[in-house]
N, C-alpha and C. Protein backbone atom coordinates (compact mmCIF):
# COMPACT_ATOMS: atom_id res chain seq x y z
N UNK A 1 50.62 -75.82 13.73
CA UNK A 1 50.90 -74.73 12.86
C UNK A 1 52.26 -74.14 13.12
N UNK A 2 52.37 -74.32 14.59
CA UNK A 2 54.10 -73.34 14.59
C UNK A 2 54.76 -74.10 13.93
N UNK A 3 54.74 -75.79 14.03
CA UNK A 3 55.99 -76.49 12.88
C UNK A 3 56.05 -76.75 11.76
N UNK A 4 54.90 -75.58 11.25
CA UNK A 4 55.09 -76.07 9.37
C UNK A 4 55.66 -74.40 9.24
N UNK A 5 55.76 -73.67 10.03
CA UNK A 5 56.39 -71.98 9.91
C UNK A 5 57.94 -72.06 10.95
N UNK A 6 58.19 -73.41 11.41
CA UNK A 6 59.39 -73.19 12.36
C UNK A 6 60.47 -73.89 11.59
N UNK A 7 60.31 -74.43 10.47
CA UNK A 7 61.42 -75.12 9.98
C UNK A 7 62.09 -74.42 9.21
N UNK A 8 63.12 -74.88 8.82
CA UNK A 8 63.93 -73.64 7.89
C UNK A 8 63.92 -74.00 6.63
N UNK A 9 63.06 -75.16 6.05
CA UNK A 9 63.03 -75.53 4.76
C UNK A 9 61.60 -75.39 4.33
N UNK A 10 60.82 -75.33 4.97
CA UNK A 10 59.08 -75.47 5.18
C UNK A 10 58.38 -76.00 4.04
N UNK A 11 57.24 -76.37 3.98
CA UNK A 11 56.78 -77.06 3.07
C UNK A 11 55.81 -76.39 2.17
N UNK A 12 55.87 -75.02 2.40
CA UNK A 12 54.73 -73.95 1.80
C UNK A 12 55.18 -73.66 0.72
N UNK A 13 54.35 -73.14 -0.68
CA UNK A 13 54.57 -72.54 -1.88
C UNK A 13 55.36 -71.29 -1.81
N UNK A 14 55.22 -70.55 -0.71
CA UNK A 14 55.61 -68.91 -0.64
C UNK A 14 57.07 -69.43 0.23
N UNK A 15 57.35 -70.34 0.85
CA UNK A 15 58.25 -70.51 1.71
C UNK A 15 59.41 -71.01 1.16
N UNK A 16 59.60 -71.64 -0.44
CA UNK A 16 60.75 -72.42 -0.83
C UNK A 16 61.29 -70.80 -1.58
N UNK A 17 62.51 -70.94 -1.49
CA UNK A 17 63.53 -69.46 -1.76
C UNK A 17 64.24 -70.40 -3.48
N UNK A 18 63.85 -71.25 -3.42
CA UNK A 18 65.18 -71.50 -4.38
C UNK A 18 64.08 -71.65 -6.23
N UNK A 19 62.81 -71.55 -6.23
CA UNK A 19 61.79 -71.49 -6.87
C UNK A 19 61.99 -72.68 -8.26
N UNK A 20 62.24 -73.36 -7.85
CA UNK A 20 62.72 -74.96 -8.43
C UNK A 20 60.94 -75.66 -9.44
N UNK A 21 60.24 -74.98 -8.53
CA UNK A 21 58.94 -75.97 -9.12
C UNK A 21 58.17 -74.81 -10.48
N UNK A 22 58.70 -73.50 -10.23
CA UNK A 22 57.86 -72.96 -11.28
C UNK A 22 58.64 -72.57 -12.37
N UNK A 23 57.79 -72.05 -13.48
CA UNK A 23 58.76 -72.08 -14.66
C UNK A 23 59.49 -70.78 -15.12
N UNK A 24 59.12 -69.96 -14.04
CA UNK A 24 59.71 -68.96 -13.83
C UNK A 24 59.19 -67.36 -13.81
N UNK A 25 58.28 -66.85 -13.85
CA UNK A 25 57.84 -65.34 -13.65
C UNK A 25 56.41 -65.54 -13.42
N UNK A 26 55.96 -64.28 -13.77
CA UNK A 26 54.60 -63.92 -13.21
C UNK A 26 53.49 -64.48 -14.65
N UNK A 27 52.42 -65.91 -14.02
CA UNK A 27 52.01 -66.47 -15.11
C UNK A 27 51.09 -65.89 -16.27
N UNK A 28 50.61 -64.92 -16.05
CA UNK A 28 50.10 -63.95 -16.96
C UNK A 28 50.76 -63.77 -18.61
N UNK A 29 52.21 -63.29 -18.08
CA UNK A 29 53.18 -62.91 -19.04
C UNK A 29 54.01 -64.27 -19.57
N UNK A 30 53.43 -65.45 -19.46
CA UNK A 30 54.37 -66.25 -19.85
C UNK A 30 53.71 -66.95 -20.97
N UNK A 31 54.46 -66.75 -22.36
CA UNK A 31 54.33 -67.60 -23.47
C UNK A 31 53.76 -68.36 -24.00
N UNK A 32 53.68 -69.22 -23.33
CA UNK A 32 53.19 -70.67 -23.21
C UNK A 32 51.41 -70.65 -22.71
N UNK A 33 50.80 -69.54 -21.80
CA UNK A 33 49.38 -69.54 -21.97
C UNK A 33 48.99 -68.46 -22.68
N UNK A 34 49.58 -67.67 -23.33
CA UNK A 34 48.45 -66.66 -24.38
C UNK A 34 47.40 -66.59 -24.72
N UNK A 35 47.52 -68.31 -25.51
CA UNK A 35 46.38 -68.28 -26.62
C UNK A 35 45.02 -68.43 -25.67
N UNK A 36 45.46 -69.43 -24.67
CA UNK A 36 44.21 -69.87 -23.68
C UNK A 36 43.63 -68.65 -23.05
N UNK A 37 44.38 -67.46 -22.90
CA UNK A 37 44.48 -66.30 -22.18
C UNK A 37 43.46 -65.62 -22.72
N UNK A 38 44.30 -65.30 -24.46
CA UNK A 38 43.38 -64.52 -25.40
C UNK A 38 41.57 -65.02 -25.38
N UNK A 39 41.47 -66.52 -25.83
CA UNK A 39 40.31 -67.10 -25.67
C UNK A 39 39.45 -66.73 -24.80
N UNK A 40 40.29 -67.10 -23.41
CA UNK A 40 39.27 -66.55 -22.39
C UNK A 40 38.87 -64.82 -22.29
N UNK A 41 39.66 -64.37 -22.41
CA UNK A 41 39.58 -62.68 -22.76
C UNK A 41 37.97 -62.37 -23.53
N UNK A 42 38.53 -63.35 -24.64
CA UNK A 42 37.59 -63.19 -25.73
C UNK A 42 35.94 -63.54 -25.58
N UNK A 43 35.63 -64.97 -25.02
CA UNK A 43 34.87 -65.39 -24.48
C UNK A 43 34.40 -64.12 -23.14
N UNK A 44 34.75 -63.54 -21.91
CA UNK A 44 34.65 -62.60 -20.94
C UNK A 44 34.32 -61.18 -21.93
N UNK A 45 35.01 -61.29 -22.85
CA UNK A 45 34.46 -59.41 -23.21
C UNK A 45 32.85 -59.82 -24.13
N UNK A 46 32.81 -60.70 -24.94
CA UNK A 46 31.69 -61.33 -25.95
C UNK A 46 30.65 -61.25 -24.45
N UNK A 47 30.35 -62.14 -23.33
CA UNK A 47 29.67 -62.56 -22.43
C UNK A 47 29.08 -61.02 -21.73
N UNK A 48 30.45 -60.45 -21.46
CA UNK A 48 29.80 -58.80 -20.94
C UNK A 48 29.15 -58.17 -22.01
N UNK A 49 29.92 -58.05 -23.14
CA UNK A 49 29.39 -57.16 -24.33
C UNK A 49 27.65 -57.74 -24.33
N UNK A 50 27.27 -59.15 -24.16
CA UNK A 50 25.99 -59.38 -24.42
C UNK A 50 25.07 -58.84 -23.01
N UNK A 51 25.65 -59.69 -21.59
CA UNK A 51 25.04 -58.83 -21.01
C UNK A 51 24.54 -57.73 -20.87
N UNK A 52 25.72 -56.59 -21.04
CA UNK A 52 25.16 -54.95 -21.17
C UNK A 52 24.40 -54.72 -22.00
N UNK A 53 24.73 -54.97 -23.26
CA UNK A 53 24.02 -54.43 -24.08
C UNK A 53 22.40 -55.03 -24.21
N UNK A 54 22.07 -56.21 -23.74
CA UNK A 54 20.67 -56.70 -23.78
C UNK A 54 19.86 -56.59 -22.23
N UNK A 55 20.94 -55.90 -21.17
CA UNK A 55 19.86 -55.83 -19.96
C UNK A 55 20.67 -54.41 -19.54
N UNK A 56 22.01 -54.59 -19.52
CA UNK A 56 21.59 -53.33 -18.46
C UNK A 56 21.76 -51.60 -19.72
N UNK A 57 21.99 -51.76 -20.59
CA UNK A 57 22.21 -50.72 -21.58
C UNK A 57 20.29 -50.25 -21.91
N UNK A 58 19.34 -51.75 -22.29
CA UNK A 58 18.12 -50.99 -22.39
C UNK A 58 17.33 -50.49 -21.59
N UNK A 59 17.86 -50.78 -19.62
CA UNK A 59 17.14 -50.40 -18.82
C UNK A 59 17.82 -48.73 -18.68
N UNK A 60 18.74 -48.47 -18.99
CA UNK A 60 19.58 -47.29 -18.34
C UNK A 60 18.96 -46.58 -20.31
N UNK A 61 18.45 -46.67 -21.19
CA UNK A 61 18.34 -46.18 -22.27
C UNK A 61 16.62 -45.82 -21.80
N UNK A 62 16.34 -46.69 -21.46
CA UNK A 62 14.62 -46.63 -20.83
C UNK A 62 14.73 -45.61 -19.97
N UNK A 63 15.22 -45.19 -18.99
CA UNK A 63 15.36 -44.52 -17.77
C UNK A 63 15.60 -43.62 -18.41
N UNK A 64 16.68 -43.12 -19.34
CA UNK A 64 16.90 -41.86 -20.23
C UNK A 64 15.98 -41.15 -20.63
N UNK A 65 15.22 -41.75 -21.33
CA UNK A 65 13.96 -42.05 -22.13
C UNK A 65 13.12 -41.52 -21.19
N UNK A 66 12.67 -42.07 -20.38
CA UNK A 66 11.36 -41.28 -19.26
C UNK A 66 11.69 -40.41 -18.73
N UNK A 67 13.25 -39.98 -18.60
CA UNK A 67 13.56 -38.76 -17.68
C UNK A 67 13.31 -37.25 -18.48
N UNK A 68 13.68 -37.87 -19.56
CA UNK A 68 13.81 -36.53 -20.90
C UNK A 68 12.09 -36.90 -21.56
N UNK A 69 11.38 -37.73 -21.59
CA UNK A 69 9.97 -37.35 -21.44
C UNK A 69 9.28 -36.65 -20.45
N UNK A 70 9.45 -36.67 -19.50
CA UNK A 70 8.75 -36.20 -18.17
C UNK A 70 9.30 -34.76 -17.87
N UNK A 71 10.74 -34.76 -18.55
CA UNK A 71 11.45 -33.18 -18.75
C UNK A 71 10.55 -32.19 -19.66
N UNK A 72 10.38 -33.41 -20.59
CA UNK A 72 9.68 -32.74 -21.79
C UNK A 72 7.84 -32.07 -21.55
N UNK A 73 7.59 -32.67 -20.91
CA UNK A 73 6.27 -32.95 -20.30
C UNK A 73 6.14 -31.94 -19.29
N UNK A 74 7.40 -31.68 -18.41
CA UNK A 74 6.93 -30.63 -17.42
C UNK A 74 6.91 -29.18 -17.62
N UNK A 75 7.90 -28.97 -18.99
CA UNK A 75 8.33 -27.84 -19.77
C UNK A 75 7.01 -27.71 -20.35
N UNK A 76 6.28 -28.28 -21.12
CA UNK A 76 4.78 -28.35 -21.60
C UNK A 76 3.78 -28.14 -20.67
N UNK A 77 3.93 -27.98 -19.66
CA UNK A 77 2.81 -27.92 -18.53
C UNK A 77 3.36 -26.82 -18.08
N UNK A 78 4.35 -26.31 -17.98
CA UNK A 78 4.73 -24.92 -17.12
C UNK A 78 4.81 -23.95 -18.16
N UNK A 79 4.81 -24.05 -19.93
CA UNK A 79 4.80 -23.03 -20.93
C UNK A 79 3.19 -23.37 -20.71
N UNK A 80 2.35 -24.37 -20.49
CA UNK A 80 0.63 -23.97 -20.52
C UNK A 80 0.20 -22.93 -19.50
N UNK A 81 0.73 -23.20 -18.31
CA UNK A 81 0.78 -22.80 -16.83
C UNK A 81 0.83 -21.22 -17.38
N UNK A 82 2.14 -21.14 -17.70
CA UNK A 82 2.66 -19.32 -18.03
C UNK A 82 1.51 -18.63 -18.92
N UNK A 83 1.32 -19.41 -20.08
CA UNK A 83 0.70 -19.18 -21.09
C UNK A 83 -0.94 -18.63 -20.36
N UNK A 84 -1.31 -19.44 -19.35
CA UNK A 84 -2.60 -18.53 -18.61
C UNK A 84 -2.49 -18.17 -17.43
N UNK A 85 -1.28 -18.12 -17.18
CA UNK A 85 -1.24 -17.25 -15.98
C UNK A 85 -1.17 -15.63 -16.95
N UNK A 86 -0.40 -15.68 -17.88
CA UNK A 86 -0.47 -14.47 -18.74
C UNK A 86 -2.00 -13.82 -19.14
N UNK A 87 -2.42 -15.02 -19.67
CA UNK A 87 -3.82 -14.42 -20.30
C UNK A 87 -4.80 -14.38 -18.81
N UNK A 88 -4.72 -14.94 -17.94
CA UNK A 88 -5.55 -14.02 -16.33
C UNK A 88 -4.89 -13.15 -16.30
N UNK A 89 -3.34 -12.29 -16.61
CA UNK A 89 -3.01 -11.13 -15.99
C UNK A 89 -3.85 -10.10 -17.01
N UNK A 90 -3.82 -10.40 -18.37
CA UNK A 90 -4.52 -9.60 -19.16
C UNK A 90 -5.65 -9.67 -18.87
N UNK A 91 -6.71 -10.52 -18.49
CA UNK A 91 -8.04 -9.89 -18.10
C UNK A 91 -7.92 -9.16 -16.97
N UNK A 92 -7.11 -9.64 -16.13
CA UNK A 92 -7.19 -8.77 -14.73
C UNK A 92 -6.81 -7.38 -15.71
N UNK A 93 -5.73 -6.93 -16.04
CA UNK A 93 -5.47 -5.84 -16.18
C UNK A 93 -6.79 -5.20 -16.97
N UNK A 94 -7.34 -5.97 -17.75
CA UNK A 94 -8.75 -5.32 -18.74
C UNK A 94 -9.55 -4.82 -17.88
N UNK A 95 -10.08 -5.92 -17.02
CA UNK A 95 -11.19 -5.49 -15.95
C UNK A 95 -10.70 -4.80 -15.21
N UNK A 96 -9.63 -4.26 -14.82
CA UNK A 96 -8.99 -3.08 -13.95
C UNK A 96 -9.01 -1.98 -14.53
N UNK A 97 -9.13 -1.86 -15.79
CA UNK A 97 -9.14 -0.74 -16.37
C UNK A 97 -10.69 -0.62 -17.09
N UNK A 98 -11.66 -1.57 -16.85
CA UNK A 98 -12.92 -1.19 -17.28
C UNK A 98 -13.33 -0.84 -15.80
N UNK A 99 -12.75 -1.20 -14.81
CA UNK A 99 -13.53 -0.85 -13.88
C UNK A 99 -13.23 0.78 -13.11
N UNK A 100 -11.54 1.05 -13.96
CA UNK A 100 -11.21 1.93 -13.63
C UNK A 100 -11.94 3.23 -14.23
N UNK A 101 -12.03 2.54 -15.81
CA UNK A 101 -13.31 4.06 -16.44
C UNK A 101 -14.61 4.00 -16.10
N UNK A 102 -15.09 2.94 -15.36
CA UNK A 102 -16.67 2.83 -14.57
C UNK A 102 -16.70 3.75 -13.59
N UNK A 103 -15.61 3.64 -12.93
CA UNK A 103 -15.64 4.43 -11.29
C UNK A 103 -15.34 5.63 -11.84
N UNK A 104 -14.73 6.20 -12.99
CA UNK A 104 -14.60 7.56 -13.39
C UNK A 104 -15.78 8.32 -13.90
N UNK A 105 -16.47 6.92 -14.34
CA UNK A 105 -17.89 7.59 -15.17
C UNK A 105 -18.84 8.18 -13.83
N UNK A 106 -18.56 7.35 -12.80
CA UNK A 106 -19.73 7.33 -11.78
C UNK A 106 -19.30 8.36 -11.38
N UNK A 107 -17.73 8.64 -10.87
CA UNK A 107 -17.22 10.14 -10.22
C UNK A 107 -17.87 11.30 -10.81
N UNK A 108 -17.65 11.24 -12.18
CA UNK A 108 -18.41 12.50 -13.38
C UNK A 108 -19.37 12.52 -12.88
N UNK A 109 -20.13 11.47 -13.37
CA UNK A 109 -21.74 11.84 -12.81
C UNK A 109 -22.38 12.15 -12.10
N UNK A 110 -21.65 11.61 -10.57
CA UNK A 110 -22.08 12.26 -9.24
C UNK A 110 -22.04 13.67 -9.18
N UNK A 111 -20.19 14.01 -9.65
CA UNK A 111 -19.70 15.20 -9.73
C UNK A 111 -21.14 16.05 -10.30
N UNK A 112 -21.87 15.71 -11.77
CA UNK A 112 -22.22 16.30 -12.37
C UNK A 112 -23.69 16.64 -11.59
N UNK A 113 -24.03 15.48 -10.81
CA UNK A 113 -25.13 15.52 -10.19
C UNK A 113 -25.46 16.86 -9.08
N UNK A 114 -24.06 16.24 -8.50
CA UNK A 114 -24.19 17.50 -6.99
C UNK A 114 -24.26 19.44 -7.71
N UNK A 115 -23.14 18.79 -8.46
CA UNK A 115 -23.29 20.56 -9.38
C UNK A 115 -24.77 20.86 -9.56
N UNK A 116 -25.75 19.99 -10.11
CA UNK A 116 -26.70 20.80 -10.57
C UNK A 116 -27.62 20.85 -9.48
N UNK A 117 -27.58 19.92 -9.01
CA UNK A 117 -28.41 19.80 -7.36
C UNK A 117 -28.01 21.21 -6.89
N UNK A 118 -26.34 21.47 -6.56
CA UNK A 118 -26.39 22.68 -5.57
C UNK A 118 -26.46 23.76 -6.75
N UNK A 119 -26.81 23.98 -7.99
CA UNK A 119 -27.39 25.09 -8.68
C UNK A 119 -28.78 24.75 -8.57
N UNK A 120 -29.28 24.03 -8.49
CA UNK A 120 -30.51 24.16 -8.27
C UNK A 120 -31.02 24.54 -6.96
N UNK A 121 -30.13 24.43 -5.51
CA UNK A 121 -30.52 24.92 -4.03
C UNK A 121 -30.49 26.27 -4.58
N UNK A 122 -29.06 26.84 -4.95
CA UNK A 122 -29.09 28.02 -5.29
C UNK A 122 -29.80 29.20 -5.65
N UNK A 123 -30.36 28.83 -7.12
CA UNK A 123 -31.13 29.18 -7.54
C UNK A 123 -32.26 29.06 -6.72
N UNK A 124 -33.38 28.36 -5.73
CA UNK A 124 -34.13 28.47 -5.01
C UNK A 124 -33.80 29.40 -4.22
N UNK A 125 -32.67 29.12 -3.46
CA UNK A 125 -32.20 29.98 -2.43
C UNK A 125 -32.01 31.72 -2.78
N UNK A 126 -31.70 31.74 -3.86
CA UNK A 126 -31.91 33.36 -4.21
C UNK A 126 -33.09 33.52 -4.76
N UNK A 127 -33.99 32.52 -5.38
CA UNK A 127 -35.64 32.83 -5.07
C UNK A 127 -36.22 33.10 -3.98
N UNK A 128 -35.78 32.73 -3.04
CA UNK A 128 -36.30 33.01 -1.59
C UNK A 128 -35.72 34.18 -0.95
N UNK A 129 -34.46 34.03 -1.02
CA UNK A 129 -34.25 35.70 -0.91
C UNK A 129 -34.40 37.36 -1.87
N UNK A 130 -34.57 36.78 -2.89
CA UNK A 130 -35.40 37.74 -3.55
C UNK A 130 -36.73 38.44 -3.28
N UNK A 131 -37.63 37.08 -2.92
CA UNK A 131 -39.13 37.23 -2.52
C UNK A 131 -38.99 37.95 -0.84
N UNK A 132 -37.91 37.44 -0.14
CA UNK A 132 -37.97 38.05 0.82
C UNK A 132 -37.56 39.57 1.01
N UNK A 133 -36.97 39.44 0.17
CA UNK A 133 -36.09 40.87 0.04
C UNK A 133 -37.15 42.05 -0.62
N UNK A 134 -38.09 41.53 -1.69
CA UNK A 134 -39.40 42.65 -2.26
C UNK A 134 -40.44 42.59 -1.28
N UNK A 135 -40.37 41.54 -0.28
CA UNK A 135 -41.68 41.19 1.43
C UNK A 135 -40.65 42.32 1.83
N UNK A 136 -39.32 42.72 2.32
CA UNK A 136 -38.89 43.34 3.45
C UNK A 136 -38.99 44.91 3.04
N UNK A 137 -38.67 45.41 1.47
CA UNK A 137 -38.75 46.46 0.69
C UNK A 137 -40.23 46.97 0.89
N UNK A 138 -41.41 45.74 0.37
CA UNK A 138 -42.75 46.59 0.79
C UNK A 138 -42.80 47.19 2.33
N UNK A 139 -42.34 46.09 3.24
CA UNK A 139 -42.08 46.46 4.68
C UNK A 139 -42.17 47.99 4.86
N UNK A 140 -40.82 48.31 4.41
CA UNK A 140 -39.76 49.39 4.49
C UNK A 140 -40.83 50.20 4.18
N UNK A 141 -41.21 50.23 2.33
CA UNK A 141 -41.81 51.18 2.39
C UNK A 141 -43.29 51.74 2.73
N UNK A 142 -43.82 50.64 2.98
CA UNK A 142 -44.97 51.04 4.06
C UNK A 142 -44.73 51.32 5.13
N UNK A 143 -43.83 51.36 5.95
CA UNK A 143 -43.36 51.85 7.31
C UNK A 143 -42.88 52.75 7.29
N UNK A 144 -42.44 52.93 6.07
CA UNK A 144 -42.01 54.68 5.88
C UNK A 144 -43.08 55.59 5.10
N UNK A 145 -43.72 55.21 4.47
CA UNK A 145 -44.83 55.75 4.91
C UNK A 145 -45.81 56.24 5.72
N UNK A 146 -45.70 54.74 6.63
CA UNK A 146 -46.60 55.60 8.01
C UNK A 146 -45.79 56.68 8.52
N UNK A 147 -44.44 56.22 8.45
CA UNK A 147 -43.81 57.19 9.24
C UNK A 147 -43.95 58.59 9.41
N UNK A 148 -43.73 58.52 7.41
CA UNK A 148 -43.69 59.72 6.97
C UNK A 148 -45.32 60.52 7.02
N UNK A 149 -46.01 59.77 6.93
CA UNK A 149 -47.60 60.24 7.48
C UNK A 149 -47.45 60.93 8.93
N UNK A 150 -46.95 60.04 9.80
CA UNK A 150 -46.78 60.68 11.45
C UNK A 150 -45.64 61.70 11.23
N UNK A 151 -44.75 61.65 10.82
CA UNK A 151 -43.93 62.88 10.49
C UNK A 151 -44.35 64.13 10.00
N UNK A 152 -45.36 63.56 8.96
CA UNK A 152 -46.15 64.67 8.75
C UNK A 152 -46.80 65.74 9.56
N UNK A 153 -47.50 64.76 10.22
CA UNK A 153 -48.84 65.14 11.75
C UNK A 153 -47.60 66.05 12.51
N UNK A 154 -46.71 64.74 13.25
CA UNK A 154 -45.68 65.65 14.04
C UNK A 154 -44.94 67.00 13.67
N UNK A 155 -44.98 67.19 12.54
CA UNK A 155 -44.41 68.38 11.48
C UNK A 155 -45.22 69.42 12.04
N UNK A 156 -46.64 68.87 11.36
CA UNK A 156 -47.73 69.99 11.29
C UNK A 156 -47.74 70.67 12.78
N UNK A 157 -47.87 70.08 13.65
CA UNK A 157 -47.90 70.04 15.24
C UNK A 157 -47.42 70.81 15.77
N UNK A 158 -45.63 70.42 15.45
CA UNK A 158 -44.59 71.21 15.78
C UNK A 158 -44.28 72.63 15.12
N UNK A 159 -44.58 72.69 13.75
CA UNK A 159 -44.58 73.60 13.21
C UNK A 159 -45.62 74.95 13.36
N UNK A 160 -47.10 74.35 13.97
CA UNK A 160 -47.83 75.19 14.23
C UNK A 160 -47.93 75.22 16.09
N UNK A 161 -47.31 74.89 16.81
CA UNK A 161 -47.16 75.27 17.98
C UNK A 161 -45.90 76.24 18.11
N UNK A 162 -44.57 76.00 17.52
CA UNK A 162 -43.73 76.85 17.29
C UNK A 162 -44.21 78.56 16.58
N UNK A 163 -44.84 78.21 16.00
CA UNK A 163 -45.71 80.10 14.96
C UNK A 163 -46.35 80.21 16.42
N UNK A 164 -46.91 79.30 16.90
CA UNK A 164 -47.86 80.21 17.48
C UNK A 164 -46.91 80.92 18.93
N UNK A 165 -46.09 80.30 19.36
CA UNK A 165 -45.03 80.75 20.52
C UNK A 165 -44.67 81.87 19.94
N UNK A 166 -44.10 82.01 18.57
CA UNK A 166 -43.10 82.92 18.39
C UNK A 166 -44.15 84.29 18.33
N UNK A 167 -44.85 83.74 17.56
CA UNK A 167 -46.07 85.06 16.92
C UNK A 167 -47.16 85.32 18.23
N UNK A 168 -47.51 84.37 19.21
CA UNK A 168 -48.66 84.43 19.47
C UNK A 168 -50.17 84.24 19.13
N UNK A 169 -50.08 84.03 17.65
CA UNK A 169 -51.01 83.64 16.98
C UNK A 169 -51.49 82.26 16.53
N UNK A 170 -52.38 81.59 16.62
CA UNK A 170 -52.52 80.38 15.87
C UNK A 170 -52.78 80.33 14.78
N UNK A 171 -51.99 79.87 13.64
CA UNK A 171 -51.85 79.56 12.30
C UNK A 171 -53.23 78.41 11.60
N UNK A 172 -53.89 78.96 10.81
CA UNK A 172 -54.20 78.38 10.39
C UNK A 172 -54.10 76.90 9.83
N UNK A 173 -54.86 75.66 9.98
CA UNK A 173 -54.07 74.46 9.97
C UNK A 173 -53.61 73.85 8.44
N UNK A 174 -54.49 74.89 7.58
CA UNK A 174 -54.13 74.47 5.49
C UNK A 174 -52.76 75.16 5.63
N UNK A 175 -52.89 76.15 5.62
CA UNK A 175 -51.29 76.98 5.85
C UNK A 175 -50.49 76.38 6.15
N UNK A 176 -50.36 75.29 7.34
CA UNK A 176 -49.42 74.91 8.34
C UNK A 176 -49.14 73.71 7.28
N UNK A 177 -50.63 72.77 7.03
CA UNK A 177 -49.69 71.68 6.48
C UNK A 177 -49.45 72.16 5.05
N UNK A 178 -49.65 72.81 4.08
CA UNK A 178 -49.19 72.96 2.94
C UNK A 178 -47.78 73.55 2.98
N UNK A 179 -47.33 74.20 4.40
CA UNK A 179 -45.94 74.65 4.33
C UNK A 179 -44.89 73.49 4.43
N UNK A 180 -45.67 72.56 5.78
CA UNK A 180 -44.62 71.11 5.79
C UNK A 180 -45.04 70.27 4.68
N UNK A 181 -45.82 70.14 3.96
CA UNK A 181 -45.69 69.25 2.43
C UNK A 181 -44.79 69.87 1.50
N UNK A 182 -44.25 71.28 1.61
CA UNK A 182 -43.58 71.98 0.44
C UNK A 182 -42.40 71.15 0.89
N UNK A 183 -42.02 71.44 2.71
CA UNK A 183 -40.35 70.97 2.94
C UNK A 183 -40.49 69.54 2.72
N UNK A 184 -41.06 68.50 2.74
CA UNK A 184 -40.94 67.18 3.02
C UNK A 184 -41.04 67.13 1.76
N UNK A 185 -41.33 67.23 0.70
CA UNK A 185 -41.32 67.14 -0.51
C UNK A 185 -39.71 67.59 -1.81
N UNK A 186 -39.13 68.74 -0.82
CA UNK A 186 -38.11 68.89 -1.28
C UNK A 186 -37.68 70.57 -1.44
């Protein structure tokens, strides 16, 4: 290998300087193959154009296709989704508010209950102190009666032991009490 790169004339395509064998520029641009050029062009874009369009255009059109169905599909399942998650918030809210005028009805009623319950202790309760109160009044006034009976006696007593100190005399006892029935009387 060093003596086909050590000579100064070498025998390589890239190595001759004086370019004697070609017909001169870059073969693309040269004249003389066009048409073969164009052909093949033509033939390469026809060959892709069929490829794509019969394999890889209907798999990537398919894939489109299921992505924007399944888009479509999940949008339809999450407007159903909303659609009763809405209608459970409205029963919840219904039954929150039937249960809210239930528990108000029951409050009333209790309310209304205890009211008449404690008018009804009441009312017993000042039956009982009433009855006790005309039991403590007869009390009274039979005890003041006796009293006033022994007040009497003690009257008469006092009143006719006093005449008789002052006077010396003993007073007759009608005298004595008809004088303390006049004062105790008024």
């Amino acid at each position: 290998m060093a003596e086909s790169h050590g000579g100064a004339k070498g025998t390589g395509a890239h190595t001759e300087a004086d370019g004697g064998h070609h017909g001169g520029g870059f073969p693309p641009f040269e004249s003389s193959t066009f048409a073969s050029q164009l052909v093949s062009l033509a033939i390469a874009f026809v060959a892709l154009y069929l490829i794509v369009s019969r394999f890889a255009l209907p798999r990537v059109g398919g894939a489109i296709e299921a992505r924007q169905n399944k888009i479509e599909g999940d949008l339809a399942e999450a407007q159903k989704l909303k659609d009763q998650s809405e209608a459970a918030l409205k029963a919840y809210e219904g039954e929150l508010a039937s249960a809210r005028a239930r528990a108000q009805a029951i409050g009333n009623e209790s309310r209304e209950k205890a009211n008449a319950q404690a008018e009804a202790e009441r009312k017993a309760l000042e039956e009982q102190l009433s009855a006790k109160l005309a039991e403590a009044e007869k009390t009274i006034a039979s005890t003041r009666a006796t009293a006033m009976s022994n007040v009497r006696g003690i009257a008469a007593d006092a009143a006719g032991t006093i005449v008789q100190q002052l006077t010396g005399v003993v007073p007759d006892a009608a005298s004595v009490n008809a004088a303390v029935d006049a004062t105790l009387k008024g």
